[in-house]
Protein backbone atom coordinates (compact mmCIF):
# COMPACT_ATOMS: atom_id res chain seq x y z
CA UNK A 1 -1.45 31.14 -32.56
CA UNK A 2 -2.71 29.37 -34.77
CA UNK A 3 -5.31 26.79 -35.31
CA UNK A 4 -3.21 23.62 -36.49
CA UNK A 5 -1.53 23.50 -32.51
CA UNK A 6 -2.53 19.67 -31.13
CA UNK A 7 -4.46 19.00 -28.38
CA UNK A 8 -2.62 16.88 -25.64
CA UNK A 9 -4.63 13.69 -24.73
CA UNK A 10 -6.53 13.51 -20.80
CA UNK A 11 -4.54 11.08 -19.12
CA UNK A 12 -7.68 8.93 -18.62
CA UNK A 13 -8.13 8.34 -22.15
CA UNK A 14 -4.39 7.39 -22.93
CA UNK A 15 -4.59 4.95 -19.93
CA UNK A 16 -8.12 3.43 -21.48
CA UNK A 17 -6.57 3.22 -24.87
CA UNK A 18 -3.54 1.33 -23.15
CA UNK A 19 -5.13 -1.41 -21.33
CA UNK A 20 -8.33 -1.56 -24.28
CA UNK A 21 -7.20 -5.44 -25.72
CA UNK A 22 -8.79 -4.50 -29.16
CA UNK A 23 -6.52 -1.58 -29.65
CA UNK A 24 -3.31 -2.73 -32.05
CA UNK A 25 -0.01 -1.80 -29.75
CA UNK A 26 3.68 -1.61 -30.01
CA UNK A 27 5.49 -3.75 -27.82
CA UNK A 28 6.62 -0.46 -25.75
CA UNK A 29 2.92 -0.17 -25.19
CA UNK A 30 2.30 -3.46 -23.66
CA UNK A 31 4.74 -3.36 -20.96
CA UNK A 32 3.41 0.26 -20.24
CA UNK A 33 0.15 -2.01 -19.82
CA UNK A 34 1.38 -4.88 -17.71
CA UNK A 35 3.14 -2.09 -15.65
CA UNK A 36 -0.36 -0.40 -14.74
CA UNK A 37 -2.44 -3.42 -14.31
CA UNK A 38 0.78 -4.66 -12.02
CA UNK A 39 0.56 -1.49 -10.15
CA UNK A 40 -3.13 -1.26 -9.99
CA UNK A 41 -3.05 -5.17 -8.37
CA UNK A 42 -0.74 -4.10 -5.88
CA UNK A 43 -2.95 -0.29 -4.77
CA UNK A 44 -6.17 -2.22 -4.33
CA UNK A 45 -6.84 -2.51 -0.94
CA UNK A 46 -8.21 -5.61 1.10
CA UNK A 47 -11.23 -5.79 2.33
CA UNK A 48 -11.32 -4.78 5.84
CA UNK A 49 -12.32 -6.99 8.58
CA UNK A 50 -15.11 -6.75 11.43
CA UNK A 51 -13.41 -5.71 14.30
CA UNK A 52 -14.35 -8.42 17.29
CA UNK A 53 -13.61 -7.64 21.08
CA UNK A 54 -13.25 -9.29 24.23
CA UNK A 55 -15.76 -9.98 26.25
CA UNK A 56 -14.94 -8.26 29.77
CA UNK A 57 -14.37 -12.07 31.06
CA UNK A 58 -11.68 -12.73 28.51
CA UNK A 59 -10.52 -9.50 29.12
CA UNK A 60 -10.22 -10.22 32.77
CA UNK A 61 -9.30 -13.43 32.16
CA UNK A 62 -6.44 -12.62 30.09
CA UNK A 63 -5.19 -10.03 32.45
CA UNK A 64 -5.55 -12.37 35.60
CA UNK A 65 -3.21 -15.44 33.38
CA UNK A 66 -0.53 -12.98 32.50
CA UNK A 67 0.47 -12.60 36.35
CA UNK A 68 1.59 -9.24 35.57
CA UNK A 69 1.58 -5.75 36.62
CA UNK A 70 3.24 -4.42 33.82
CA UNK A 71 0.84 -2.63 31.09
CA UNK A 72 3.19 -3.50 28.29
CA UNK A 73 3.05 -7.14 29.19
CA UNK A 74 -1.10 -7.09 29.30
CA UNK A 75 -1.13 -5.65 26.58
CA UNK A 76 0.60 -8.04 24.39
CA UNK A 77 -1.17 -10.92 25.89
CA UNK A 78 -4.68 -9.11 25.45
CA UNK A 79 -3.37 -8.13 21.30
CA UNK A 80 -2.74 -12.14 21.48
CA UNK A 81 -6.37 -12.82 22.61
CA UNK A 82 -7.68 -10.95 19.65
CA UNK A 83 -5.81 -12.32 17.39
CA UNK A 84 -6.73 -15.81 17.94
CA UNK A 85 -10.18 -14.55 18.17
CA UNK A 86 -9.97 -12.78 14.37
């Protein structure tokens, strides 16, 4: 082999060098840009939210108002009493 053969370039330096503003680019180069930044908006995740139960009186309470014996039906109204409490 010999010693002229290139290097390739770590990914995470191409991808720095892409979205670095003071680096001159082709116009190829800024729509690779836009296209990560896009795609990085879209991956970050939200922040997630305190989870906040029922209190065993709502929970009663909410089982007692649907005037049901059907699980699938106390459920639903007990996921509606957490929502409004979220």
């Amino acid at each position: 082999m010999s010693s002229g053969a290139k290097q390739a370039t770590p990914h995470a330096l191409l991808i720095n060098e892409l979205l670095d503003s003071r680096v001159p680019k082709t116009e190829r180069e800024h729509a690779a840009a836009r296209e990560i930044e896009s795609i990085r908006a879209a991956l970050v995740t939200p922040p997630q939210r305190e989870w906040v139960s029922l209190t065993e009186e709502e929970m009663k309470q909410t089982c007692y108002e649907t005037f049901s014996f059907d699980p699938y039906v106390i459920a639903r109204a007990i996921e509606a009493k957490l929502k409004e409490s979220t």
